[in-house]
N, C-alpha and C. Protein backbone atom coordinates (compact mmCIF):
# COMPACT_ATOMS: atom_id res chain seq x y z
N UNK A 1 47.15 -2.11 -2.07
CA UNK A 1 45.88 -1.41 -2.19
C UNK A 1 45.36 -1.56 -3.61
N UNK A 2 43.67 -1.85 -3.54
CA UNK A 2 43.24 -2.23 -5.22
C UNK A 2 43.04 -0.55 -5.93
N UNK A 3 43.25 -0.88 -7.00
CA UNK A 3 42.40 0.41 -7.20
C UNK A 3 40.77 0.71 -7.51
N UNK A 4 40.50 1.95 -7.62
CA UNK A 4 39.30 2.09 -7.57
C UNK A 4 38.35 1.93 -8.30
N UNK A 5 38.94 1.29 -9.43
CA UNK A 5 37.82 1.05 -11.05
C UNK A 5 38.49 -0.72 -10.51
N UNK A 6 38.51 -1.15 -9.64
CA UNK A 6 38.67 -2.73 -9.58
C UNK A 6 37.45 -3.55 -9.29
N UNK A 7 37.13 -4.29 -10.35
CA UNK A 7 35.95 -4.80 -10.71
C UNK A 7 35.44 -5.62 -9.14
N UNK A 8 35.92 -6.46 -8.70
CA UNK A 8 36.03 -7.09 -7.49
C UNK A 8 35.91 -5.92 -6.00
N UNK A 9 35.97 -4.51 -6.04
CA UNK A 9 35.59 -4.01 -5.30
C UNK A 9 34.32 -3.42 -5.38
N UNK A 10 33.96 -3.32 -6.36
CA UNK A 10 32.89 -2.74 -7.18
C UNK A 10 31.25 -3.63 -7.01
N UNK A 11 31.83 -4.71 -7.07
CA UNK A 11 30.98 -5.85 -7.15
C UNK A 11 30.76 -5.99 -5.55
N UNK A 12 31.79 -6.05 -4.37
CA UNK A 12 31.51 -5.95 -2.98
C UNK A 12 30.63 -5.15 -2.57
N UNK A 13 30.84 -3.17 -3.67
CA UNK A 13 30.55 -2.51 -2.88
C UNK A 13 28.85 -2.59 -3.42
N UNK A 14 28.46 -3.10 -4.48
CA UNK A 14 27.20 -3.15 -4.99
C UNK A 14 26.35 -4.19 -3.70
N UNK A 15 27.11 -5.25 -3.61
CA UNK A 15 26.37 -6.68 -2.94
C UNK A 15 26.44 -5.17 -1.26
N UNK A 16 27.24 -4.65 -0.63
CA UNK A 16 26.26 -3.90 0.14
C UNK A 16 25.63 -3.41 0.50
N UNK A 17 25.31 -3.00 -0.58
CA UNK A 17 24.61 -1.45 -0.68
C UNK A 17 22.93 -2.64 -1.48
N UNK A 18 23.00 -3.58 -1.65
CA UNK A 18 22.02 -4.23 -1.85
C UNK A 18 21.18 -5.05 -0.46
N UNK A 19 22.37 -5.31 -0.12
CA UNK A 19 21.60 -5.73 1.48
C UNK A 19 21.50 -4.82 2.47
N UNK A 20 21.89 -3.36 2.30
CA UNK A 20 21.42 -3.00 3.11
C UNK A 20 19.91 -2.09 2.82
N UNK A 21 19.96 -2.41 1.10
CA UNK A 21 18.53 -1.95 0.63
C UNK A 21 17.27 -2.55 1.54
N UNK A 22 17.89 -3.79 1.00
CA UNK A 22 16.83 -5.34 1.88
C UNK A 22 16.58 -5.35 3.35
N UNK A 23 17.48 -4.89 4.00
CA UNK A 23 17.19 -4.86 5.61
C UNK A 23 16.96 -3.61 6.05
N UNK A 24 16.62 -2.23 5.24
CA UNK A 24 16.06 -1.33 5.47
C UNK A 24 14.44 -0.84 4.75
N UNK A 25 14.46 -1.68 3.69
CA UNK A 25 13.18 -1.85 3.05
C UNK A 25 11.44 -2.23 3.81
N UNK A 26 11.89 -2.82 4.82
CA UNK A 26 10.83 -2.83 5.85
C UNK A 26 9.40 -1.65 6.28
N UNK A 27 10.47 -0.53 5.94
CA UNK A 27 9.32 -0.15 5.57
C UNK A 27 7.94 0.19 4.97
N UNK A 28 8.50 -0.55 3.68
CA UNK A 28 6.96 -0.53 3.03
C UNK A 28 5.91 -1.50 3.55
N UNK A 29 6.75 -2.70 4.10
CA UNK A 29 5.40 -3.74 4.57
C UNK A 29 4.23 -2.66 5.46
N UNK A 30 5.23 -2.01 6.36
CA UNK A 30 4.99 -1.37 7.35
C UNK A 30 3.36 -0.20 6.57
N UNK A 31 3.70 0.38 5.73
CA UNK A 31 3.14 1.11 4.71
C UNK A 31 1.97 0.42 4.40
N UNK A 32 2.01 -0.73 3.52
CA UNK A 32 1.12 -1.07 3.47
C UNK A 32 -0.51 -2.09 4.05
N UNK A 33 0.81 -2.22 5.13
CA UNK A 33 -0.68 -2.38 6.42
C UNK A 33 -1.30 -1.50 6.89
N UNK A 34 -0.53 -0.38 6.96
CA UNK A 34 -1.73 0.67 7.20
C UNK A 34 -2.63 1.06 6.32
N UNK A 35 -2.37 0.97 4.97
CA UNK A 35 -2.52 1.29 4.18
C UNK A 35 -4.37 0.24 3.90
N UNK A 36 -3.95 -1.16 4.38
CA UNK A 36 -4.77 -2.23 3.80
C UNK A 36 -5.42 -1.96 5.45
N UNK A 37 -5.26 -1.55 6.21
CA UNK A 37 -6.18 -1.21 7.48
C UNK A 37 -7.23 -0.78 7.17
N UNK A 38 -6.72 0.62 6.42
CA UNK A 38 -7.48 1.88 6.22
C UNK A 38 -8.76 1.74 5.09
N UNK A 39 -8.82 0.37 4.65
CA UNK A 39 -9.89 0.09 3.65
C UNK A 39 -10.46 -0.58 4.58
N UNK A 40 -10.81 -1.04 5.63
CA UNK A 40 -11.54 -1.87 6.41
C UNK A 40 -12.79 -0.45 7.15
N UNK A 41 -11.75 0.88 6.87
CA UNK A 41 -12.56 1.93 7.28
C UNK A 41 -13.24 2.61 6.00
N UNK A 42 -12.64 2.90 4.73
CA UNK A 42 -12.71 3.81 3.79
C UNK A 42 -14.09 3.04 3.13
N UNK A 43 -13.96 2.04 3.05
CA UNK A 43 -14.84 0.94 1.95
C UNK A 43 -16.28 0.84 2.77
N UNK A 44 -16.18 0.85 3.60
CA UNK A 44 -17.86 1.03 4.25
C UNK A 44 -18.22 2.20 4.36
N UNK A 45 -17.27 2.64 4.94
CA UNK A 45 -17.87 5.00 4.58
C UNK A 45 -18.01 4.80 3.42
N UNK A 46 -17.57 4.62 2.27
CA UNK A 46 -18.20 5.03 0.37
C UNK A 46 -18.91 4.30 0.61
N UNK A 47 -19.43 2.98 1.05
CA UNK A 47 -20.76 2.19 0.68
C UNK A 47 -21.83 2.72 1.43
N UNK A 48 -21.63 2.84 2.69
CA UNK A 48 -23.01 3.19 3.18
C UNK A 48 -23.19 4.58 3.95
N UNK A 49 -22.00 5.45 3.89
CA UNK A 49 -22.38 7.03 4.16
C UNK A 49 -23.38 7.01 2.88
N UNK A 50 -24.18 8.16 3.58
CA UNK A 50 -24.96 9.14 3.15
C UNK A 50 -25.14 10.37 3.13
N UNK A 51 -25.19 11.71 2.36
CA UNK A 51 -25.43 12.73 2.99
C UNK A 51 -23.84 13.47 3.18
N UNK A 52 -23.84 14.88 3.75
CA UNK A 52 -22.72 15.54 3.39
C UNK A 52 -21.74 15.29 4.92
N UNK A 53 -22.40 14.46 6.04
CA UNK A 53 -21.71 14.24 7.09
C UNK A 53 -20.81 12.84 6.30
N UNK A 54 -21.46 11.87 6.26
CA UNK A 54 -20.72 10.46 5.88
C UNK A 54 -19.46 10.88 4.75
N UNK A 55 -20.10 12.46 3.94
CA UNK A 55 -18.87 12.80 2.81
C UNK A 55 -17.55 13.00 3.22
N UNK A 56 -18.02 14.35 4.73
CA UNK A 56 -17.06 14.84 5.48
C UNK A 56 -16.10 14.07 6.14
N UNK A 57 -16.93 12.68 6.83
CA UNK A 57 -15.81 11.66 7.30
C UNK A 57 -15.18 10.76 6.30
N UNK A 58 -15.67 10.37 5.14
CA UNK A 58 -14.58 9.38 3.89
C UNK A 58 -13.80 10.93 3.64
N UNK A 59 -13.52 11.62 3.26
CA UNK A 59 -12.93 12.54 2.86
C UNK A 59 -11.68 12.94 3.71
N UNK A 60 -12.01 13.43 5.16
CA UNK A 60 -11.14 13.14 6.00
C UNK A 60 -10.37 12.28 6.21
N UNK A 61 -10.83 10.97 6.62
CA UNK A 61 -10.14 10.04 6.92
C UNK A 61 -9.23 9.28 5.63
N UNK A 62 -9.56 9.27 4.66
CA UNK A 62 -8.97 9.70 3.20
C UNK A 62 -7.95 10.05 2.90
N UNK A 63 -7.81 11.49 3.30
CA UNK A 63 -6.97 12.69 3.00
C UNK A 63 -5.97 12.67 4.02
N UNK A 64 -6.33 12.24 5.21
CA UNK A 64 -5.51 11.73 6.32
C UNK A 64 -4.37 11.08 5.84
N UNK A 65 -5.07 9.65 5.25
CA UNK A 65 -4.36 8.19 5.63
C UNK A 65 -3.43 8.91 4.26
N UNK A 66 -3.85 9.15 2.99
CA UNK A 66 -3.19 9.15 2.10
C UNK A 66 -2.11 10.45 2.36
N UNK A 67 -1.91 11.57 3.20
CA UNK A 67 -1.04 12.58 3.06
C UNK A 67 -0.16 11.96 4.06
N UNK A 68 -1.05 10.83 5.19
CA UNK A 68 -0.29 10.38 5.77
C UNK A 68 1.24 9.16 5.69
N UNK A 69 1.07 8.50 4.70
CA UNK A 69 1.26 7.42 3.88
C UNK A 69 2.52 8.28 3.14
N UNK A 70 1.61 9.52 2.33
CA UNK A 70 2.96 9.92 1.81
C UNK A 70 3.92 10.54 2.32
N UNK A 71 3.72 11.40 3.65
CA UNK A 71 4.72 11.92 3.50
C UNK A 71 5.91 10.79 4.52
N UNK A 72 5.60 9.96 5.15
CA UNK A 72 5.95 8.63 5.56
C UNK A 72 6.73 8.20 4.47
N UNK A 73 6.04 7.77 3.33
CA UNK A 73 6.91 7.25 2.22
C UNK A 73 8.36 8.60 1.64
N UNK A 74 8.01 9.59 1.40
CA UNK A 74 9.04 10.40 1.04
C UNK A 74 10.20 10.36 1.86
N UNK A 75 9.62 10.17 3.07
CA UNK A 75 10.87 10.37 4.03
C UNK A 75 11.78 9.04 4.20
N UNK A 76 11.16 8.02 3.38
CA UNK A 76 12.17 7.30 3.72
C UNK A 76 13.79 6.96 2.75
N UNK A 77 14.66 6.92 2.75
CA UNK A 77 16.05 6.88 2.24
C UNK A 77 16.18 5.24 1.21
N UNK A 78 15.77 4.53 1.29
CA UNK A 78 16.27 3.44 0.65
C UNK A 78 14.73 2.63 0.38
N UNK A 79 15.20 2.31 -0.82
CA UNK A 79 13.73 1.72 -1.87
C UNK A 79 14.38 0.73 -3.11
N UNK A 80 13.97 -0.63 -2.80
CA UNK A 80 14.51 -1.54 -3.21
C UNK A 80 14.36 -1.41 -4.64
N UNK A 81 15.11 -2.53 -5.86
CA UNK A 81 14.88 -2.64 -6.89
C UNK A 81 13.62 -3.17 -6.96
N UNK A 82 12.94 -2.55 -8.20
CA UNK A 82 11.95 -2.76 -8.62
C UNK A 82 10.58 -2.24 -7.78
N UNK A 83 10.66 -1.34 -6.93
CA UNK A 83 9.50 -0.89 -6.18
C UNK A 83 8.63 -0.40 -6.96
N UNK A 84 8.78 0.39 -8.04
CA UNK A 84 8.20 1.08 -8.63
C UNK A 84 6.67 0.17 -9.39
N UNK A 85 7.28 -1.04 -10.06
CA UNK A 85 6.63 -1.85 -10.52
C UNK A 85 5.70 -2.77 -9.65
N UNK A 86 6.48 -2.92 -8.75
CA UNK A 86 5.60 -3.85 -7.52
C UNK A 86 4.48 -2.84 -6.65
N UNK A 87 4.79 -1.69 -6.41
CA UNK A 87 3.87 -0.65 -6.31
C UNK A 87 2.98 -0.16 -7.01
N UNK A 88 3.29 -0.34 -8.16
CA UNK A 88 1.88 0.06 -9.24
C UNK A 88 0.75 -1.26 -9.40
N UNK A 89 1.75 -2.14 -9.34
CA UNK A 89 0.80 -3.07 -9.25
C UNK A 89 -0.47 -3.58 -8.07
N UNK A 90 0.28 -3.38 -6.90
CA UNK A 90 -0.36 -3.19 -5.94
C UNK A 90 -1.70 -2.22 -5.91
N UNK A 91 -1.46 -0.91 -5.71
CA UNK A 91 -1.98 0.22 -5.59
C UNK A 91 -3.34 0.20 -6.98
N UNK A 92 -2.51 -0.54 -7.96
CA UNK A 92 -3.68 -0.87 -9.00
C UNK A 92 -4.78 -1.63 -9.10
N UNK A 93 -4.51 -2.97 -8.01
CA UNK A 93 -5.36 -3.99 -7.99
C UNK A 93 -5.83 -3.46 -7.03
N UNK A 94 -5.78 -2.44 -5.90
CA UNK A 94 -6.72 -1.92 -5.04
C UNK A 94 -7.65 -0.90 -5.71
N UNK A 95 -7.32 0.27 -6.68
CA UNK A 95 -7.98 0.70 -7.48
C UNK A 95 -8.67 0.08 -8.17
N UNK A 96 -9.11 -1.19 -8.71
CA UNK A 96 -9.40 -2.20 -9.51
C UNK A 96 -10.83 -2.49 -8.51
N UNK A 97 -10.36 -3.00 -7.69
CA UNK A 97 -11.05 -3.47 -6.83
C UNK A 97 -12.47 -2.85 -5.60
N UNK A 98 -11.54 -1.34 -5.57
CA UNK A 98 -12.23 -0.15 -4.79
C UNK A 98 -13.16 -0.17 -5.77
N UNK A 99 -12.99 0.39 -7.49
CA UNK A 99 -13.99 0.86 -7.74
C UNK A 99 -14.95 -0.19 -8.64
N UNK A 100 -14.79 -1.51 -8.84
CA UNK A 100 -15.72 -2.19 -8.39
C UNK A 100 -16.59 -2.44 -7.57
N UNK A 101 -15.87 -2.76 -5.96
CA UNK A 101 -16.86 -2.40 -4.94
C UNK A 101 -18.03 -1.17 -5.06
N UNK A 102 -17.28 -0.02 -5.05
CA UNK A 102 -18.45 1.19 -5.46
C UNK A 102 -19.74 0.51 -6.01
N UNK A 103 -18.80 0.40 -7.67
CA UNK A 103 -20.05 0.36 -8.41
C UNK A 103 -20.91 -0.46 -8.19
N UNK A 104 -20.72 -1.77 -7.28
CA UNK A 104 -21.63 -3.09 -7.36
C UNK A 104 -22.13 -2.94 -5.59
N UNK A 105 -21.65 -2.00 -4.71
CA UNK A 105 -22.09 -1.36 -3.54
C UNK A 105 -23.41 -0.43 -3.71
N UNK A 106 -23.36 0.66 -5.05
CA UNK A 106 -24.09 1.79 -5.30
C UNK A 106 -25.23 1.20 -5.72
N UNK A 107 -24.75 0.72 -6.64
CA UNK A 107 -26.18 -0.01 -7.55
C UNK A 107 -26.48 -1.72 -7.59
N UNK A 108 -26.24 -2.23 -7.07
CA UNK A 108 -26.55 -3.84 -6.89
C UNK A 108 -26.87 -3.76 -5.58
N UNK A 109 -25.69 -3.55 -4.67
CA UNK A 109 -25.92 -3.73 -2.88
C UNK A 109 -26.31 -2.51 -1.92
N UNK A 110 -27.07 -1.60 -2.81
CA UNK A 110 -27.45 -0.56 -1.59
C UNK A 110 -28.08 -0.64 -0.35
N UNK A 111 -26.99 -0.34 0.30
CA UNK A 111 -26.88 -0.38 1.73
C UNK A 111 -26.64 -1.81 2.69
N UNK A 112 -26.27 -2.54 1.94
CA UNK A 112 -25.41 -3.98 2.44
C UNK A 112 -24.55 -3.84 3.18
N UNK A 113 -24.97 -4.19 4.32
CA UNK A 113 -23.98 -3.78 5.36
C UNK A 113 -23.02 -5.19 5.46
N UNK A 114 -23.34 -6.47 5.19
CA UNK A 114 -22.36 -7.44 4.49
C UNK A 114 -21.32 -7.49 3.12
N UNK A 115 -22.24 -6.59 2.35
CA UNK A 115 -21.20 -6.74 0.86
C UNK A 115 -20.43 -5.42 1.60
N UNK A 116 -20.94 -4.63 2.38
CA UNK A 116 -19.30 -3.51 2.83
C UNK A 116 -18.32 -3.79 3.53
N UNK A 117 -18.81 -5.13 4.19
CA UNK A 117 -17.36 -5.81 5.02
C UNK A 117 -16.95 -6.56 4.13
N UNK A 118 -17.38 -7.40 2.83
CA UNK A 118 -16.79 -8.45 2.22
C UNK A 118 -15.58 -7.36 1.12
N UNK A 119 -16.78 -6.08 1.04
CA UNK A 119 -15.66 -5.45 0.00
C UNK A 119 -14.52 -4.51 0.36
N UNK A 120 -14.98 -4.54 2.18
CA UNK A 120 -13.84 -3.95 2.52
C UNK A 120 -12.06 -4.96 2.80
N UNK A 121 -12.67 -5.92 3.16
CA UNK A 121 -11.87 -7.32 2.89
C UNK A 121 -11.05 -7.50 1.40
N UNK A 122 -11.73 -7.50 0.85
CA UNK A 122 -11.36 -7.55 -0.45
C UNK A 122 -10.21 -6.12 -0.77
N UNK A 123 -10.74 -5.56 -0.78
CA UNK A 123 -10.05 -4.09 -0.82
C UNK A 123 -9.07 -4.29 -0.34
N UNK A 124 -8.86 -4.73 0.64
CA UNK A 124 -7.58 -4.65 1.52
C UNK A 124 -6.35 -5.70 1.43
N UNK A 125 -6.84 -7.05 0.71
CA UNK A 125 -6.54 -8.12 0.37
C UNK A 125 -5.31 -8.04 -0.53
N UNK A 126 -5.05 -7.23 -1.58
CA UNK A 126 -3.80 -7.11 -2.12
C UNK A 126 -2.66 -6.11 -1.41
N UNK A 127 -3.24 -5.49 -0.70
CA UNK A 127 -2.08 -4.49 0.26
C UNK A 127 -1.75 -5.67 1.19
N UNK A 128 -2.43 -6.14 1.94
CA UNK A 128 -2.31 -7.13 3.02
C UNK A 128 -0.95 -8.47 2.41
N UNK A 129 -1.39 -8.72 0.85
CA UNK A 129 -0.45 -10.16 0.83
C UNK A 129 0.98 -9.17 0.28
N UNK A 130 0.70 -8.27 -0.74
CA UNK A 130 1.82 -7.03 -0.65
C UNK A 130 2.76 -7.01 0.79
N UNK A 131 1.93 -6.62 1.76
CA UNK A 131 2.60 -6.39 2.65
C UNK A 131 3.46 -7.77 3.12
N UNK A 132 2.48 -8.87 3.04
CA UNK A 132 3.24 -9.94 3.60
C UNK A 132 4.96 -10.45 3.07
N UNK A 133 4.19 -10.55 1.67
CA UNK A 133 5.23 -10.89 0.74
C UNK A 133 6.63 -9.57 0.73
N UNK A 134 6.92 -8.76 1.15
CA UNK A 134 7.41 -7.34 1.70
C UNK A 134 8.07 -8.07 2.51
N UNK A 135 7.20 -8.42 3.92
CA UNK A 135 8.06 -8.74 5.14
C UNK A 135 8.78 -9.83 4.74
N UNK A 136 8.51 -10.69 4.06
CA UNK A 136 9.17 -11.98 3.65
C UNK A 136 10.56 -11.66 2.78
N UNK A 137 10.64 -10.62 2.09
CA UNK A 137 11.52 -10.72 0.93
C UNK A 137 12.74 -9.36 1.76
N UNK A 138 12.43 -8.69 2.63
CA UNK A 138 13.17 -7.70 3.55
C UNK A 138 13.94 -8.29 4.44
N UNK A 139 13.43 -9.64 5.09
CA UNK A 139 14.16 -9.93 6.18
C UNK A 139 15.73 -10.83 5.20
């Protein structure tokens, strides 16, 4: 029997506990397709609602996806190396991007009902290859 500070068990028990990070990690792809869905809806409600009804539905559906998202994410048990970083980055270039759209939706494209699908596309475009690149690196 080895003992328990034996470098060679140590090193086994790391390499499992790493793959089973990787083949339970699936969930975030999962995450962030909904996530990159939910701008195909959010990004045309901010562009072309009007008025305190169009507020009531981005707000909702909003407050939804995002309490939804999280408490989804809390619950899950295993979160690969480096999520933290690959998540900010993500979540940043959609912030980046959202509030560009706005601003060039509000005041350049008011009421473009084309620049709200191109920017809802867009919007969604770094969650979407996020997600891909996710499913790719999990399996």
């Amino acid at each position: 029997m080895r003992d328990i500070t034996d470098p060679v068990d140590a090193l086994g028990r790391a390499a499992a506990v790493e793959k089973a990070a990787r083949l339970r990690s699936g969930w975030y792809a999962r995450y962030l397709w909904v996530y990159a869905a939910g701008q195909l809806v959010l990004v045309p409600t901010a562009l072309l609602g009007h008025g305190p009804v169009a507020a009531l539905l981005f707000t909702l559906v909003n407050g939804g996806l995002v309490t939804g998202l999280s408490v989804y994410a809390a619950r899950q048990r295993i979160v690969r190396r480096g999520f933290g970083a690959r998540h900010g980055v993500l979540i940043g270039a959609r912030a980046v991007l959202y509030t560009a759209a706005v601003f060039l939706g509000k005041s350049a494209f008011e009421d473009s009902r084309v620049f709200a699908v191109v920017a809802a596309a867009v919007c969604a475009l770094p969650l979407a290859v996020g997600a891909s690149l996710e499913t790719r690196r999990s399996s």
